[in-house]
Protein backbone atom coordinates (compact mmCIF):
# COMPACT_ATOMS: atom_id res chain seq x y z
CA UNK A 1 -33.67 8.93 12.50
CA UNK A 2 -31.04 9.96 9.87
CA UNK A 3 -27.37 8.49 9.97
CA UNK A 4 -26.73 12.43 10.62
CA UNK A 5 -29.11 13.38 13.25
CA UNK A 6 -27.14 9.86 14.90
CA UNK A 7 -24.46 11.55 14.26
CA UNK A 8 -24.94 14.69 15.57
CA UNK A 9 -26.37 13.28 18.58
CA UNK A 10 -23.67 11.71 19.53
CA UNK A 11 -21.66 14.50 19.20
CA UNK A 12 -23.91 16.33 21.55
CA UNK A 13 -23.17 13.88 24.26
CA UNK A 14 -19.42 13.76 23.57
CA UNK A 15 -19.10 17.76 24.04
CA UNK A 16 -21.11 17.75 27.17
CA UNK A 17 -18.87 14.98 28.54
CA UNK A 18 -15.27 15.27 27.07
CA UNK A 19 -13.20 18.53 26.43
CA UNK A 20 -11.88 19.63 22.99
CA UNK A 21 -8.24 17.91 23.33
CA UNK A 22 -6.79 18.00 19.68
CA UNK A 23 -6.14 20.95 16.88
CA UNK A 24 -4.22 23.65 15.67
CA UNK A 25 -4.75 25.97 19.30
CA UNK A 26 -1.97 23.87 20.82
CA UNK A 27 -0.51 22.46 17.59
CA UNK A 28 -1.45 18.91 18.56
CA UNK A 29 -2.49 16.38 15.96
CA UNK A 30 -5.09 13.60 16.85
CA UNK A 31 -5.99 10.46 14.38
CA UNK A 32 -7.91 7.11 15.23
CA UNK A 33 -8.60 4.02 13.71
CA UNK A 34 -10.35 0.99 15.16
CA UNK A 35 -6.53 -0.84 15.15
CA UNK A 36 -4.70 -1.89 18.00
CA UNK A 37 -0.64 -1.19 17.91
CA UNK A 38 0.79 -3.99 20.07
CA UNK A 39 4.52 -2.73 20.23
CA UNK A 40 6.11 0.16 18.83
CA UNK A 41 8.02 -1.44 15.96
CA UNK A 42 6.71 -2.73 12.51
CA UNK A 43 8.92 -5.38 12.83
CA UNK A 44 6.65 -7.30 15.34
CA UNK A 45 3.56 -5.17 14.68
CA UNK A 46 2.50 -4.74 11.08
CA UNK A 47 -0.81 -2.57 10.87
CA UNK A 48 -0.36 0.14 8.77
CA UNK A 49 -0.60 2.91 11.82
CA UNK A 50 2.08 1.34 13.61
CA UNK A 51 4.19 1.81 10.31
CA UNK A 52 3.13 5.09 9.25
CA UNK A 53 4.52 5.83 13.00
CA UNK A 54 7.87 4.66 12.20
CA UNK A 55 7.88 6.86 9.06
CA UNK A 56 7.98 9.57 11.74
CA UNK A 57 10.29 8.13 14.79
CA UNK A 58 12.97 7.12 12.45
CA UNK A 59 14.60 7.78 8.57
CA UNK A 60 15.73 4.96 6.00
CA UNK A 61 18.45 5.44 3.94
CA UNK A 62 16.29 6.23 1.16
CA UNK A 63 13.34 8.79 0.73
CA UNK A 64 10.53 7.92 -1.78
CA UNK A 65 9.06 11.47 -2.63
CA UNK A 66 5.08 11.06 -1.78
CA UNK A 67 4.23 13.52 -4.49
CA UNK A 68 6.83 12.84 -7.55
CA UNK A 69 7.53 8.98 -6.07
CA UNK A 70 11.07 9.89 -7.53
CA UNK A 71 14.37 8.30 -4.63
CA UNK A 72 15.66 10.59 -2.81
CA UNK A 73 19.00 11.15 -0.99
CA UNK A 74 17.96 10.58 3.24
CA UNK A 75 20.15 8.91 5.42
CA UNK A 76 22.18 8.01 2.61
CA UNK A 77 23.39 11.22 0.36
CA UNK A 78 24.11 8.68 -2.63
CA UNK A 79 24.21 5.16 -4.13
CA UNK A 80 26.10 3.10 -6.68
CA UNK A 81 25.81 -0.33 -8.38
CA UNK A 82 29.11 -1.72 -7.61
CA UNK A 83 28.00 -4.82 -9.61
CA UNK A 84 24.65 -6.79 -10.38
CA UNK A 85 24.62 -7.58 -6.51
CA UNK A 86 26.38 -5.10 -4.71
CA UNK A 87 24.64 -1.77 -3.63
CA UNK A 88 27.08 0.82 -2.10
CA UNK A 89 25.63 3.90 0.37
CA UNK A 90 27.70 7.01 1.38
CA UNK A 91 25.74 8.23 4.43
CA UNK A 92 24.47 11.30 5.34
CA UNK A 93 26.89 13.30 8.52
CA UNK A 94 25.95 15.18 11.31
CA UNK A 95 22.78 12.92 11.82
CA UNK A 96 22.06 12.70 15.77
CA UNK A 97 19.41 10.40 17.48
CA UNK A 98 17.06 11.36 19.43
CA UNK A 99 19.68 10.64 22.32
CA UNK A 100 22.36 12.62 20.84
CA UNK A 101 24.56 10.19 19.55
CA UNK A 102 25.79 10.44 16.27
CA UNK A 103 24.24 8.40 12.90
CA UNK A 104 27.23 6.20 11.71
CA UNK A 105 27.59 3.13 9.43
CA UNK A 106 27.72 1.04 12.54
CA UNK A 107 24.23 1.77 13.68
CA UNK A 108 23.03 0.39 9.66
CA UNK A 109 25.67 -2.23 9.70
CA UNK A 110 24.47 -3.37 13.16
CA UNK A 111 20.10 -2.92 12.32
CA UNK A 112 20.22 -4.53 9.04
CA UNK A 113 22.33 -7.61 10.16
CA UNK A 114 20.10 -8.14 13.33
CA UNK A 115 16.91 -8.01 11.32
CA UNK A 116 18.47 -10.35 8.23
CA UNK A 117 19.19 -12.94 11.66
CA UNK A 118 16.50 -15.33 12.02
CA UNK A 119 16.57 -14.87 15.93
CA UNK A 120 15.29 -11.69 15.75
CA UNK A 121 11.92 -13.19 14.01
CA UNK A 122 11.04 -10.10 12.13
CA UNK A 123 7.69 -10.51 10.61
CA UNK A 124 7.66 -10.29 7.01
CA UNK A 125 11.05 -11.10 6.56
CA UNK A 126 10.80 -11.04 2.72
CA UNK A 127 10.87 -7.21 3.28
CA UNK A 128 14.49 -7.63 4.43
CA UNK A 129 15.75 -10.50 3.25
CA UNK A 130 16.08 -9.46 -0.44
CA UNK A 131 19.96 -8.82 1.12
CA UNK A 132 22.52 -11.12 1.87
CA UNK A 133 25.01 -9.27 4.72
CA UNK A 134 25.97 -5.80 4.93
CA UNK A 135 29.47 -4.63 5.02
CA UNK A 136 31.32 -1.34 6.62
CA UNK A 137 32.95 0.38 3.94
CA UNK A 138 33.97 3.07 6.12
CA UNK A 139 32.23 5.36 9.09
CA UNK A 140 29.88 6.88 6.61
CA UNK A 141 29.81 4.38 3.67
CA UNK A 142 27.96 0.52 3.45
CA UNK A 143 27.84 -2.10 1.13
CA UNK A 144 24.87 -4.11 0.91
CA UNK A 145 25.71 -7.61 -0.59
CA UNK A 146 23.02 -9.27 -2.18
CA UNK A 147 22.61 -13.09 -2.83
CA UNK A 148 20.96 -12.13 -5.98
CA UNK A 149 20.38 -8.97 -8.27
CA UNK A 150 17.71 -7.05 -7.12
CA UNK A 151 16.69 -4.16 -9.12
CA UNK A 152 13.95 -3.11 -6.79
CA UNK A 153 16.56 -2.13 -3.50
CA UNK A 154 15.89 1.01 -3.52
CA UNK A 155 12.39 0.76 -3.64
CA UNK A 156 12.78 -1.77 -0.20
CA UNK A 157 15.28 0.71 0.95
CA UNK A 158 12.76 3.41 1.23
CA UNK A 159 10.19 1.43 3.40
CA UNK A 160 9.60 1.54 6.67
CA UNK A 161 10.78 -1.95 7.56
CA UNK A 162 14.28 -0.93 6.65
CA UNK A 163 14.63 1.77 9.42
CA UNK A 164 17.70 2.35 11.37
CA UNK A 165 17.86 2.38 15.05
CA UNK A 166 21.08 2.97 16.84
CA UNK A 167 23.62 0.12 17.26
CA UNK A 168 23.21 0.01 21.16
CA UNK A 169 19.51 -0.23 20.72
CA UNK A 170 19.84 -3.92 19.74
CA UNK A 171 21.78 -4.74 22.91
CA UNK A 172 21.12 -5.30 26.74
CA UNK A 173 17.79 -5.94 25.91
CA UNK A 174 15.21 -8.02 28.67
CA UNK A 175 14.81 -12.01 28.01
CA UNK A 176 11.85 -13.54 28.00
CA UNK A 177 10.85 -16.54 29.49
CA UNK A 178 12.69 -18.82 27.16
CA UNK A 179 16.17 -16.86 27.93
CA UNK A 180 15.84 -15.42 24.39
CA UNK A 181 16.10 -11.26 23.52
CA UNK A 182 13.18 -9.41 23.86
CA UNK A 183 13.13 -7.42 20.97
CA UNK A 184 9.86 -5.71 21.05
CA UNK A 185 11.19 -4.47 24.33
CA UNK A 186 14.12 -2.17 22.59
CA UNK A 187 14.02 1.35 23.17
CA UNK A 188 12.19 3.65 20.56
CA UNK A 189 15.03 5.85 19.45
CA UNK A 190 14.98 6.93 15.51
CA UNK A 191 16.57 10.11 13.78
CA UNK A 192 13.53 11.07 12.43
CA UNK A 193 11.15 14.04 12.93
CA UNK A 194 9.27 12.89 15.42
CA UNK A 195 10.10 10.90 18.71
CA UNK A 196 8.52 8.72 20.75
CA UNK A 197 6.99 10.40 24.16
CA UNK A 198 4.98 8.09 25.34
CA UNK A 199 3.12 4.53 24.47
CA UNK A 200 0.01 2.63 25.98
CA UNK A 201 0.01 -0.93 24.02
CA UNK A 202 -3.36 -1.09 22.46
CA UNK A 203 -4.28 2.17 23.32
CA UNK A 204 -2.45 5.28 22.24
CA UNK A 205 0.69 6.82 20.90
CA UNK A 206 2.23 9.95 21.28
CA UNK A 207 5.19 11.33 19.29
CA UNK A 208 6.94 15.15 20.28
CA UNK A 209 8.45 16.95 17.34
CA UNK A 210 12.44 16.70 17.50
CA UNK A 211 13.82 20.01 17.39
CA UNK A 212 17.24 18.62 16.50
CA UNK A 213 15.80 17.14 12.85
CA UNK A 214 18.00 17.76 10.34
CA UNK A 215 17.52 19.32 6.79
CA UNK A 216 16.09 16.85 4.28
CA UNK A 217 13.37 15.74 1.96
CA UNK A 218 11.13 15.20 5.06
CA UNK A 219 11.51 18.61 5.81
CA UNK A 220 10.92 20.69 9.27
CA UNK A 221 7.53 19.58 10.85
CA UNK A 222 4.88 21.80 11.44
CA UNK A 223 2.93 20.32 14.03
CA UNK A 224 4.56 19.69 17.43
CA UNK A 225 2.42 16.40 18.87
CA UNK A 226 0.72 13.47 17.07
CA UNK A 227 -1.22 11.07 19.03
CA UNK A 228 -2.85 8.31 17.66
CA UNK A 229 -5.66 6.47 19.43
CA UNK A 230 -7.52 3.29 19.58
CA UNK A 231 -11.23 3.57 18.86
CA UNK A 232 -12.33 0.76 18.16
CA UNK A 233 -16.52 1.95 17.54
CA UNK A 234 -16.96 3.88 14.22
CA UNK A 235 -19.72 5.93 15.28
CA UNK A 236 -17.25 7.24 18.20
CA UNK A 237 -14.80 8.27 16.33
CA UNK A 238 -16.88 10.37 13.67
CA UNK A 239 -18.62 12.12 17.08
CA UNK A 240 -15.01 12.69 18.22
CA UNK A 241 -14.17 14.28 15.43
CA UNK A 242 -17.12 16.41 14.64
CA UNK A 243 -16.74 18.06 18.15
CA UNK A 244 -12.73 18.48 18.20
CA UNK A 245 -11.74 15.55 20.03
CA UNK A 246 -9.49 13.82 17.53
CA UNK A 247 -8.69 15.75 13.83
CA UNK A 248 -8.25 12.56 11.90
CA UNK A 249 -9.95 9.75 10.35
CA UNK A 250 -10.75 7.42 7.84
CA UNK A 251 -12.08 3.75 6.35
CA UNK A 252 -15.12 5.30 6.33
CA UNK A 253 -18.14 3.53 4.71
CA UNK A 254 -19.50 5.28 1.74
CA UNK A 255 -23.09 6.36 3.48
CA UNK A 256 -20.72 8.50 6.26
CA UNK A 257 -18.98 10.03 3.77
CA UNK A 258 -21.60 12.44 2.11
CA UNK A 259 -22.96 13.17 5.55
CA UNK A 260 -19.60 13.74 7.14
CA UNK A 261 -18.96 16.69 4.05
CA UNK A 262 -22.09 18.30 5.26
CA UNK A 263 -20.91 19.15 8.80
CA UNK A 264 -19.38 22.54 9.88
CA UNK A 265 -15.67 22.05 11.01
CA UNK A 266 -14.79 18.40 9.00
CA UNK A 267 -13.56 18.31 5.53
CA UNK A 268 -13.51 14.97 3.55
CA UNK A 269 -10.50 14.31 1.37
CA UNK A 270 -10.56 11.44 -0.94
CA UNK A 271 -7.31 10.69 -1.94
CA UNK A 272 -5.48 7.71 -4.29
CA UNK A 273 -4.73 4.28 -3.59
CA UNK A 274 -2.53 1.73 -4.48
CA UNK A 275 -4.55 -0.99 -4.85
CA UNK A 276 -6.02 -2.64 -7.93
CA UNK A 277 -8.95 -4.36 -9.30
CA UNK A 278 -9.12 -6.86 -11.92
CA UNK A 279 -10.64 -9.54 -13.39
CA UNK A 280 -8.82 -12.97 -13.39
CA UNK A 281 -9.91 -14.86 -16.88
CA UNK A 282 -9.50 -19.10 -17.52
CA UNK A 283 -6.97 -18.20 -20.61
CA UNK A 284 -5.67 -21.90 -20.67
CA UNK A 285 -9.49 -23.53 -19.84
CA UNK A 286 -8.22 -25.41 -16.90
CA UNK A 287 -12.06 -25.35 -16.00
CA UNK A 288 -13.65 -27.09 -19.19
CA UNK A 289 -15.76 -26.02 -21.41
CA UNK A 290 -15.76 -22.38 -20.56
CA UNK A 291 -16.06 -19.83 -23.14
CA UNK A 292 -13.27 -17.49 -21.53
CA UNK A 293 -10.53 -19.84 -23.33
CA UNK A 294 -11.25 -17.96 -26.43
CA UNK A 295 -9.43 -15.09 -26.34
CA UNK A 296 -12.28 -13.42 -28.43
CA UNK A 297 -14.83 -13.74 -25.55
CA UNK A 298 -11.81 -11.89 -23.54
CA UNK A 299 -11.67 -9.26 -25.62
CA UNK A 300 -15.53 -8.77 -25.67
CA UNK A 301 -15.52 -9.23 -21.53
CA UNK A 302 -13.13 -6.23 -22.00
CA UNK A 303 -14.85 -4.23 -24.24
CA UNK A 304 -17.97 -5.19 -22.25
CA UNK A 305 -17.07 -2.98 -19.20
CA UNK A 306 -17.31 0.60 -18.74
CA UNK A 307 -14.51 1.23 -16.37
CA UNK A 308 -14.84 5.17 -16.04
CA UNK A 309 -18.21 5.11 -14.79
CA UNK A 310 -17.50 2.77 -12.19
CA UNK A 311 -14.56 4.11 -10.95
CA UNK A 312 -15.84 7.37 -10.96
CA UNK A 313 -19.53 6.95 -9.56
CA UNK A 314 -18.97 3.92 -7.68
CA UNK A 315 -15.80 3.44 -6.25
CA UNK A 316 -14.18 7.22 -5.52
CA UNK A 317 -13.41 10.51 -6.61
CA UNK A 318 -9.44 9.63 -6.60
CA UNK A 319 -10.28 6.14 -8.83
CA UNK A 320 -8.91 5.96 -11.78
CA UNK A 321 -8.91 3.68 -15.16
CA UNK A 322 -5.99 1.33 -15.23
CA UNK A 323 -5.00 -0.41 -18.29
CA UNK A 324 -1.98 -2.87 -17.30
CA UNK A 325 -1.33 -5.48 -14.55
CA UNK A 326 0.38 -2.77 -12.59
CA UNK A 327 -0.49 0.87 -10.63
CA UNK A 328 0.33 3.52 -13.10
CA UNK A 329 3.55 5.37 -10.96
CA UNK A 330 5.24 2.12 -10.05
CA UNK A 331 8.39 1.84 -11.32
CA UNK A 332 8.35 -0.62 -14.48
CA UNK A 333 5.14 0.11 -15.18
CA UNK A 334 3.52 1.77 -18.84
CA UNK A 335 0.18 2.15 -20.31
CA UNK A 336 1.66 1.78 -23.21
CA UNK A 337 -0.25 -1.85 -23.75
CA UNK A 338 -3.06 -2.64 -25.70
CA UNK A 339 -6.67 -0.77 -24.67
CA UNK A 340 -9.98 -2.17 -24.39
CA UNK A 341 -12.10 0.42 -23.95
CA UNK A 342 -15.54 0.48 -23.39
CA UNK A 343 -18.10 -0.60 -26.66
CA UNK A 344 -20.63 -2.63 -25.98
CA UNK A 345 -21.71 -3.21 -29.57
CA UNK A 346 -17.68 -4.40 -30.65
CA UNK A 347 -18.00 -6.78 -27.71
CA UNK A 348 -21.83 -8.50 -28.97
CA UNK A 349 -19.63 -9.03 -32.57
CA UNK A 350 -16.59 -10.61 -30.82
CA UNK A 351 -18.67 -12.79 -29.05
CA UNK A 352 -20.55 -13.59 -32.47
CA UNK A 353 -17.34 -14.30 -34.04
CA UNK A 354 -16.04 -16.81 -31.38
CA UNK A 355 -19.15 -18.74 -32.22
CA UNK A 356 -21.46 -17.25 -29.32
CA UNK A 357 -24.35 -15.01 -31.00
CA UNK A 358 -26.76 -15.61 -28.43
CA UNK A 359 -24.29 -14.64 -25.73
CA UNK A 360 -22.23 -16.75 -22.97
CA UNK A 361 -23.00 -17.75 -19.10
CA UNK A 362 -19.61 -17.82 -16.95
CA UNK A 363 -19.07 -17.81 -13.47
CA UNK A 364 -17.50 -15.02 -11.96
CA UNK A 365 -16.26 -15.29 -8.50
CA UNK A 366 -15.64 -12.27 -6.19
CA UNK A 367 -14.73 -11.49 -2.10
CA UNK A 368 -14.20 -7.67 -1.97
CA UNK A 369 -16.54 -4.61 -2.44
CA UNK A 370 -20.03 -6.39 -3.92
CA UNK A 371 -21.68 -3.27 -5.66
CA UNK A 372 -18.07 -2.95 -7.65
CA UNK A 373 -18.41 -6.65 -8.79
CA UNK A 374 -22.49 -6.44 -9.18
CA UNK A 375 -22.09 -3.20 -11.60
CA UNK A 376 -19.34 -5.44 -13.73
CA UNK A 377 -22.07 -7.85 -13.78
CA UNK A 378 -24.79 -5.25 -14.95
CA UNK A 379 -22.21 -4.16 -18.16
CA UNK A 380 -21.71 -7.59 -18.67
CA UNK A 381 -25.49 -8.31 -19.25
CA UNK A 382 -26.24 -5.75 -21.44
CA UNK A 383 -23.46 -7.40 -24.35
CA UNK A 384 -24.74 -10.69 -23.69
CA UNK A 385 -22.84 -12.21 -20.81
CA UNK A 386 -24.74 -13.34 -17.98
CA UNK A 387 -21.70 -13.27 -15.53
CA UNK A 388 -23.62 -15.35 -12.54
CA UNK A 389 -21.70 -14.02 -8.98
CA UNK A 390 -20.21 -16.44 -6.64
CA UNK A 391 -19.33 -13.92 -3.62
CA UNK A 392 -17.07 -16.07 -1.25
CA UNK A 393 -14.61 -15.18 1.67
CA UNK A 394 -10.73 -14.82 0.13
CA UNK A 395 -9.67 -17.92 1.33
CA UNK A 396 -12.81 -19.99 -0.40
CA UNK A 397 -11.95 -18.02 -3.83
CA UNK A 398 -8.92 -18.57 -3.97
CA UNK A 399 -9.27 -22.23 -3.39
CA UNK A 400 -11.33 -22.03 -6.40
CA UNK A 401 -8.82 -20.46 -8.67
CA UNK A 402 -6.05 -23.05 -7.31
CA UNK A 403 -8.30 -25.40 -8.18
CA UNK A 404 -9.15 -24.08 -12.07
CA UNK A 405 -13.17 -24.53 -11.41
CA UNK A 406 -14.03 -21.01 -12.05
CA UNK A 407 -14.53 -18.94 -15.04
CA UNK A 408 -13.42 -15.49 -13.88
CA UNK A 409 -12.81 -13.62 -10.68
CA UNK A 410 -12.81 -10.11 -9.42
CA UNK A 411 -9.33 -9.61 -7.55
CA UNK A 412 -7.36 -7.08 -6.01
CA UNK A 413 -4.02 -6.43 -5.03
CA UNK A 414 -2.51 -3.54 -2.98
CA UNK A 415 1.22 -4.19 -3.61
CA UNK A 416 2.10 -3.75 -0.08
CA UNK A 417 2.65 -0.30 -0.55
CA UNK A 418 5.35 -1.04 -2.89
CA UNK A 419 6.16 1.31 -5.87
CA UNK A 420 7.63 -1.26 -7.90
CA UNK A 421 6.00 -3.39 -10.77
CA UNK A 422 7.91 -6.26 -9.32
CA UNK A 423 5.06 -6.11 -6.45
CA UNK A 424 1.97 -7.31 -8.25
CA UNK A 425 3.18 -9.02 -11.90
CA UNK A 426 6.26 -10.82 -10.43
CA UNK A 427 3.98 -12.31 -7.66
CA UNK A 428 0.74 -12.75 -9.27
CA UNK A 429 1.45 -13.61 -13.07
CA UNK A 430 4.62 -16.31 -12.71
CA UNK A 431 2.74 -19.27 -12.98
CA UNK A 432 1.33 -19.73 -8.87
CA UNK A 433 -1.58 -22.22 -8.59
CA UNK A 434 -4.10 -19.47 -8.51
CA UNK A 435 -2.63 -17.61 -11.78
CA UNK A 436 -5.22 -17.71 -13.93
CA UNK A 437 -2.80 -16.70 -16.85
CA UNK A 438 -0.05 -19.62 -16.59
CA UNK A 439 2.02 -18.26 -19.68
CA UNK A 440 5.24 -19.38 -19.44
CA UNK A 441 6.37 -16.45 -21.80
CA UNK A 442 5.18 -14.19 -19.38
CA UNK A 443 6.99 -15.89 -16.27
CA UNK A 444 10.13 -15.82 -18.69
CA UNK A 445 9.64 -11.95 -19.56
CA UNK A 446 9.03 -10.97 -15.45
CA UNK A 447 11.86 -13.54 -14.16
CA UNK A 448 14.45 -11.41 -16.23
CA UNK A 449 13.18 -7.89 -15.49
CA UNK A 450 13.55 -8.90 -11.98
CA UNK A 451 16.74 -9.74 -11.90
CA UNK A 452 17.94 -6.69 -14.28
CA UNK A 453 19.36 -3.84 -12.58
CA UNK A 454 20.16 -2.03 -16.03
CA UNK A 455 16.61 0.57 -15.78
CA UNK A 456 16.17 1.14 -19.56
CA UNK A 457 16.74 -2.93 -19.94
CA UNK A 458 14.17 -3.33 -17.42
CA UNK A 459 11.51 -1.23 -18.37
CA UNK A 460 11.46 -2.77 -21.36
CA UNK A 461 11.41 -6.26 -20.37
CA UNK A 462 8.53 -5.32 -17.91
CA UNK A 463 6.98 -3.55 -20.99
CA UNK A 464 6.87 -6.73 -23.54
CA UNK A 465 5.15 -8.73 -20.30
CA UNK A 466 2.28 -6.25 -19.25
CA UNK A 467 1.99 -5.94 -23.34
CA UNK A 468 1.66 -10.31 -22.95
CA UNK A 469 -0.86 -10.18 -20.86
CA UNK A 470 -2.97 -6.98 -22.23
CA UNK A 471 -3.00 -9.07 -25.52
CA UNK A 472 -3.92 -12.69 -23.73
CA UNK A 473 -6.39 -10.49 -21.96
CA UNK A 474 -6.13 -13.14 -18.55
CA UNK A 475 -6.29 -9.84 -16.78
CA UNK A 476 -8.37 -7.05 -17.23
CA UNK A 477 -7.15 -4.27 -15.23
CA UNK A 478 -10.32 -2.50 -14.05
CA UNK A 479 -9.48 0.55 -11.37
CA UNK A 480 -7.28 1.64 -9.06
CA UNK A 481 -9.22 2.90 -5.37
CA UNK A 482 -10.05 5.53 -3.65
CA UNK A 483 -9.38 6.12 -0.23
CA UNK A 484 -11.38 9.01 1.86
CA UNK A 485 -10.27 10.85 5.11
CA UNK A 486 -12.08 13.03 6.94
CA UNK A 487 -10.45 15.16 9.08
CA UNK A 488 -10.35 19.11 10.77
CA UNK A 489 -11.17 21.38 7.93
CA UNK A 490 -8.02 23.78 9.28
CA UNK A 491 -5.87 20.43 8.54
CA UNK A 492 -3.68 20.46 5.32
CA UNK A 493 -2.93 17.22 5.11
CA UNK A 494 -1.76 15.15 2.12
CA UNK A 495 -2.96 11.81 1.38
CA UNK A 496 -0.67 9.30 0.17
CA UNK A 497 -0.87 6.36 -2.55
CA UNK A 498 0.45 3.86 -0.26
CA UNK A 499 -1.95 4.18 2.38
CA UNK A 500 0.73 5.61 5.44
CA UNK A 501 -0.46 9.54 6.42
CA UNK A 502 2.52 11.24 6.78
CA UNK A 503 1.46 13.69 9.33
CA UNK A 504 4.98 15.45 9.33
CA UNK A 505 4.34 16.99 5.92
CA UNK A 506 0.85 18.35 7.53
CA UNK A 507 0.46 22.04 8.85
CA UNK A 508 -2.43 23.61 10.62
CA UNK A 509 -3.60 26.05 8.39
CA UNK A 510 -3.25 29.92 9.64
């Protein structure tokens, strides 16, 4: 039996047993994923649908535009560099809750210094503790003192960890057991376009459109209800979808995705995504004896590779080539570094000229997506270099790359969802045990764009260090992914780098 006839079986049974309960007849929304959402705050829950949710309940003072990924005025209308450490905010008026009560500086004031307090055990805390207090200016301006410059704030500022309930959320809370706050207890109340209606930990959430939203860059949603649900089987949640019972889905494994195309009523949208791959090369020869300190075998691993082809017929329709440590629309970032693009017969004469006519043997560790790292392999062999694959859980590789035993690795990185350069270079190429790069020069170049908030100044400091390490060749950037949804063919929806759906920029099509 086909994975479709499965399929449609099971989508036979579903209709006979379970009504149509999602779609654009009552302007409801359904999506599922096989993840549980504990409580109703990314603070103490971090899968991604709990903080694509909060996108929706609540606003940040910042809006990163999906589409352009340009800042946008949202809670705050405007901000100004008072000094290297000082960020000032004049907030938006005639913001209400979804209570009624009016938006204020004393509702950011109050949120930002309970989540910067230990007690509060946020998880994640480096998401918020990039500040040092928060001061009231006045009722509609802040000051956000910093212990140190940091030029990505607004990029943090725009995240959903950096949402603002109301002031008296924070207080009269329930204690638990030990006498301490229960924070994960705290009412659900936002400003954004969507509140909270009702929750069922580890089960399902429901949000209700507020009809008091104000005008912004999130603009007026179109759909009235949003429910997510827990499935955790896969094969349930495509039959769910293919007869109406949810309108939303995704992480779906490469064999369900040509099938899922094919059936009346679903459309499959593959959309981008922020993470990278890359290969990891021994520039200093911590493991000895390998051919990958040469800088010339490097270049001819580089040149070995035919990116395009992979990314295109292996890993997605929304892959693309990248060319430096970074994902092309993150701030700092520019593919304006050295290329190494793909010529087999340039690669066989480096490798002649480094002394290796007869070609190389590496090792060439990997833990993600096999058939990504076994068609590297197959490029690799035809220029002479008999990459031999180590596939090993994350943990196990990266032990090996602390330890400096290993030729080369396959990596990837995701950024966190963060549009900033500062997310993947600054944490991945200063020098850490597992930095397969350790160039001091490079550390030097990232430590200063980091702490730069002049933007031309650092651009270009970012700039000469992705230019560092394109010419070192310790990285070669491979791809970015591809991420596929499948969903209600009336849907519009609009997938998003970062991996959060924002459902309130989706409409039911007429």
């Amino acid at each position: 039996m086909t994975l479709r006839h499965t399929l449609l079986s099971g989508a036979a049974a579903l209709a006979m047993a379970l009504p149509a309960q999602a779609g654009p007849d009552d302007n409801t929304l359904v999506w599922s994923t096989d993840r549980e959402i504990s409580v109703p705050f990314v603070w103490w829950d971090t899968v991604t649908e709990m903080g694509a949710m909060m996108y929706h309940i609540y606003d940040t003072l910042v809006y990163r535009n999906p589409e352009t990924m340009a800042y946008e005025p949202l809670l705050a209308t405007s901000w100004e560099w008072i000094d290297d450490t000082t960020l000032e905010l004049k907030l938006r008026q005639g913001v209400t809750y979804h209570d009624g009560n009016s938006f204020t500086a004393d509702d950011v004031v109050k949120s930002y210094s309970m989540l910067l307090d230990p007690a509060t055990a946020v998880v994640n805390d480096r998401f918020v503790k990039w500040m040092n207090e928060v001061e009231k200016v006045d009722d509609y301006t802040v000051r956000l003192n910093l212990a140190e410059p940091f030029p990505a704030a607004l990029e943090f500022l725009s995240g959903t960890r950096m949402a603002v309930p109301p002031a008296e959320a924070w207080e009269g809370l329930p204690t638990k057991a030990d006498g301490t706050p229960d924070f994960a207890q705290m009412p659900s109340i936002g400003t954004g376009p969507y509140k909270l209606d009702h929750f069922s930990p580890g089960e399902t959430l429901t949000l209700t459109r507020y009809e008091g939203y104000f005008d912004g860059p999130k603009g007026q949603p179109a759909i009235e209800t949003i429910t997510f649900r827990t499935i955790p089987d896969q094969e349930t949640r495509v039959a769910e979808l293919m007869v109406g019972g949810i309108d939303w889905i995704t992480d779906l494994p490469s064999d369900m995705v040509e099938q899922l195309g094919a059936v009346p009523g679903v459309a499959v949208t593959a959309g981008p995504d922020m993470r990278i791959a890359y290969i990891a090369l021994d520039r200093t020869g911590r493991n000895e004896g390998t051919p990958v300190a040469d800088v010339k075998v490097r270049q001819a691993i580089a040149h070995a590779i035919d990116r395009e082809t992979i990314a295109k017929e292996i890993v997605g329709p929304a892959a693309q080539v990248v060319n430096a440590a970074c994902y092309p629309t993150q701030v700092g970032c520019t593919d304006d570094v050295p290329h190494y693009d793909y010529d087999p017969e340039k690669a066989k004469a480096l490798l002649a000229e480094a002394g290796y006519p007869d070609g190389i043997t590496v090792e060439m560790g990997a833990y993600r997506e096999r058939p990504h790292s076994e068609a590297v392999m197959g490029y690799l062999r035809e220029s002479g270099i008999n990459a031999q694959l180590t596939y090993l859980q994350w943990s196990g590789l990266r032990e090996r790359l602390t330890a400096g035993d290993i030729d080369m690795a396959v990596r990837t990185w995701a950024s966190s969802g963060l549009n900033d350069v500062s997310a993947i270079a600054s944490v991945l190429l200063k020098m850490a045990p597992d930095d397969l790069c350790q160039s001091p020069e490079i550390k030097a170049k990232l430590d200063a764009a980091d702490t730069t908030v002049d933007a031309d100044a650092r651009a270009a400091l970012y700039k000469e260090a992705l230019t560092m390490v394109a010419e070192e060749v310790c990285w070669i950037p491979l791809f970015s992914y591809s991420k596929v949804y499948a969903h209600n063919e009336a849907l519009n929806f609009f997938p998003t780098a970062d991996g959060f759906p924002l459902f309130y920029l989706a409409e039911w099509k007429e």
